[in-house]
Protein backbone atom coordinates (compact mmCIF):
# COMPACT_ATOMS: atom_id res chain seq x y z
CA UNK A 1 -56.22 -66.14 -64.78
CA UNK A 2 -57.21 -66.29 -61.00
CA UNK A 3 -59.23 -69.39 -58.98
CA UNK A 4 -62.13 -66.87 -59.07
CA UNK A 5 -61.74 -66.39 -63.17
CA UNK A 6 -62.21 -69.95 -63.39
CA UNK A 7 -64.64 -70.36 -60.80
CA UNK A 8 -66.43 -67.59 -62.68
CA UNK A 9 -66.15 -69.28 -66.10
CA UNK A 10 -66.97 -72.50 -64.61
CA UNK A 11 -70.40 -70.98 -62.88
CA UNK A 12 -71.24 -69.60 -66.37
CA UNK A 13 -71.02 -72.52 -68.15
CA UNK A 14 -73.09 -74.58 -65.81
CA UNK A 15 -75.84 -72.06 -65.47
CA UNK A 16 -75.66 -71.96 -69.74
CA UNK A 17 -75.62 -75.70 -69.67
CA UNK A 18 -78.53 -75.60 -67.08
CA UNK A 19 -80.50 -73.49 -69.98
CA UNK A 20 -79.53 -75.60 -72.35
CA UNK A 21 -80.87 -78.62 -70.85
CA UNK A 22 -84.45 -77.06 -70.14
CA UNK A 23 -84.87 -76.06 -73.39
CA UNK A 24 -83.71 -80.10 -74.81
CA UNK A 25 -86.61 -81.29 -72.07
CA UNK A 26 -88.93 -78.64 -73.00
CA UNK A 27 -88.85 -79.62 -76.61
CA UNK A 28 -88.75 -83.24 -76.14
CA UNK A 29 -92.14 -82.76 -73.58
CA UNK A 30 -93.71 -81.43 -77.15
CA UNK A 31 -92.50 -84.23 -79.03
CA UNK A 32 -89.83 -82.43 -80.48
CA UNK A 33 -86.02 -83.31 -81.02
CA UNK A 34 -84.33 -80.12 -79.46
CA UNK A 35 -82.53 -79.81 -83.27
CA UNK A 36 -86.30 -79.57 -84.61
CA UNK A 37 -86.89 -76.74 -81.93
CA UNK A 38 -84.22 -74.94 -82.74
CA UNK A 39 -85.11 -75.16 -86.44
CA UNK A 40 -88.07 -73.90 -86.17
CA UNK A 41 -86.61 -70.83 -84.21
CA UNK A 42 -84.21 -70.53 -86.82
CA UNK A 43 -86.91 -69.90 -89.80
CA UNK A 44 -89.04 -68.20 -87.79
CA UNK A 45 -86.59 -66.44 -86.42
CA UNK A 46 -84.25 -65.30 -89.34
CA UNK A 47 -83.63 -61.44 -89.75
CA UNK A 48 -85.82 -59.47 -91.99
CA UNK A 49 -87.89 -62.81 -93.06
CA UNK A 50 -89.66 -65.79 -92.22
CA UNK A 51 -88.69 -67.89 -94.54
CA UNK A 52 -85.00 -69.41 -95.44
CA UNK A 53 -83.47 -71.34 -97.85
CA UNK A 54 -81.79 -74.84 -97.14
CA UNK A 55 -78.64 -73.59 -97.08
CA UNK A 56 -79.38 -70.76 -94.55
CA UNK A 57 -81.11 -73.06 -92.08
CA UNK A 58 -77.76 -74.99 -92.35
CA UNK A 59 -75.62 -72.21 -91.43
CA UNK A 60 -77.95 -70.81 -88.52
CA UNK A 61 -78.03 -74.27 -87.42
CA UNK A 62 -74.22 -74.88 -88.20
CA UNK A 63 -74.68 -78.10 -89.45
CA UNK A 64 -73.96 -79.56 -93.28
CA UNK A 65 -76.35 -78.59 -95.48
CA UNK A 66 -77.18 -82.41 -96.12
CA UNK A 67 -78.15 -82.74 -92.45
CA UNK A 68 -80.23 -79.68 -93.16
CA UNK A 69 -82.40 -81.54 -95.34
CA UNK A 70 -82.64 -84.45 -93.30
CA UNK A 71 -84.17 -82.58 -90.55
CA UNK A 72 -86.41 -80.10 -92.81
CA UNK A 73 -87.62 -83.78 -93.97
CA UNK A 74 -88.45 -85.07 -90.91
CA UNK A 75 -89.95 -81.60 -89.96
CA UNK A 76 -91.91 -81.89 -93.17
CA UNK A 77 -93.24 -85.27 -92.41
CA UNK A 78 -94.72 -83.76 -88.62
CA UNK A 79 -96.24 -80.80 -91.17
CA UNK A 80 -94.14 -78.44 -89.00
CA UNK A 81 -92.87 -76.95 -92.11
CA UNK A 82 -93.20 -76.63 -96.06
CA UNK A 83 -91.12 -76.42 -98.49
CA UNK A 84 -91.65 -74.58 -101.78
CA UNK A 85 -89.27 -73.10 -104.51
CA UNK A 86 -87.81 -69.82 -103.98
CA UNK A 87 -89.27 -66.75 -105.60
CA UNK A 88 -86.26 -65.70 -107.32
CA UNK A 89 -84.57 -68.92 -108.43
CA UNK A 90 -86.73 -71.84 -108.80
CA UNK A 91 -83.02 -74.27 -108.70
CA UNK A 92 -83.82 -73.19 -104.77
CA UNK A 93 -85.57 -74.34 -101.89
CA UNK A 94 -87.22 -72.50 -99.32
CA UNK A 95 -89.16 -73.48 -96.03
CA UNK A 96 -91.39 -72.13 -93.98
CA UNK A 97 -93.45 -72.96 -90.68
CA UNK A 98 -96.80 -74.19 -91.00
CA UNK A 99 -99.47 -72.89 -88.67
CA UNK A 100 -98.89 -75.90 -86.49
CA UNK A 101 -95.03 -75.21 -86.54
CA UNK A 102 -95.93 -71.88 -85.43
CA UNK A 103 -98.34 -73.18 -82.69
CA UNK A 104 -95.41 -75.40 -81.57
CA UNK A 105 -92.93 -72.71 -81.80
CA UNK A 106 -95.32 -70.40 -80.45
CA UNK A 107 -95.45 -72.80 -77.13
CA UNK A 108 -92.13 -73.69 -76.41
CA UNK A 109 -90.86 -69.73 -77.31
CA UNK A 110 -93.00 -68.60 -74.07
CA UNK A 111 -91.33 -71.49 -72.11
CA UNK A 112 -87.81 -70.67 -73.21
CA UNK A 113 -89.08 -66.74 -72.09
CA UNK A 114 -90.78 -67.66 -69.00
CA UNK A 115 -87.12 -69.94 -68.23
CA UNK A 116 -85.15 -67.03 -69.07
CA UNK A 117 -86.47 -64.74 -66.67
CA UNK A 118 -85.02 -66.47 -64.09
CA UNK A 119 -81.82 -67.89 -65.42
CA UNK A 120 -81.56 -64.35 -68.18
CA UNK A 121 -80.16 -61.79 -65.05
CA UNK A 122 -77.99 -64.84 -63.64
CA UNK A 123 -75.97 -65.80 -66.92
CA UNK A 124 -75.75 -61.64 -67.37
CA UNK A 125 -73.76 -61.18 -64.23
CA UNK A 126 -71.86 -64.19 -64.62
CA UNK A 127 -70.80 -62.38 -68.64
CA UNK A 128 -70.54 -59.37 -67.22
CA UNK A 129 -67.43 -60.37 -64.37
CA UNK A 130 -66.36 -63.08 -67.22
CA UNK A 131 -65.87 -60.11 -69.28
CA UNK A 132 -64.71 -57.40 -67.21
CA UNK A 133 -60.93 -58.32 -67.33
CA UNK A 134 -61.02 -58.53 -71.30
């Protein structure tokens, strides 16, 4: 690795860590924990479906599955989401976004887009010569 590979990784990670931060103020400016944003992304979000079990929203969230709950609870509470039993086994849980969590979702997803317009082609250059030795 030269100066400029690390100078190159370091600019990357700022500029990702500068993303990162708007979206934790953005959320928070909605009275949303940035974990609850990215929650809601995550249901919303998931491939093929809108809707995901406990243990999925875990997993796309990479937390424990305990911590899952706790946050689908709190979620719950701000009638962001609901839960109901799943279709095919009624031992499972499934959530979904309310019309408010969409609304919400809705709000802050044409932020993050708006944000990413800007910082998208910067963090894509920076990849591209982080990448180009590999």
């Amino acid at each position: 690795m030269t100066k400029t590979d690390y100078e190159t990784l370091a600019a990357f990670r700022y500029e990702l860590r500068k993303f990162l931060n708007f979206s934790e103020r953005i959320a928070e400016d909605q009275g949303l924990a940035a974990q609850q944003y990215l929650a809601l992304l995550a249901i919303e979000g998931f491939p093929g479906r809108n809707i995901v079990t406990v243990g999925e929203l875990a997993e796309r969230l990479r937390i424990a599955p305990h911590s899952a709950v706790g946050l689908i609870d709190r979620l719950e509470e701000a009638r962001l989401v609901k839960r109901q039993p799943s279709a095919e086994d009624r031992r499972r849980v499934t959530v979904k976004l309310t019309q408010h969590g969409r609304t919400k979702l809705e709000r802050l997803a044409m932020a993050h887009h708006t944000e990413l317009q800007t910082a998208g082609p910067l963090l894509t250059g920076l990849l591209k010569k982080v990448t180009r030795k590999s």
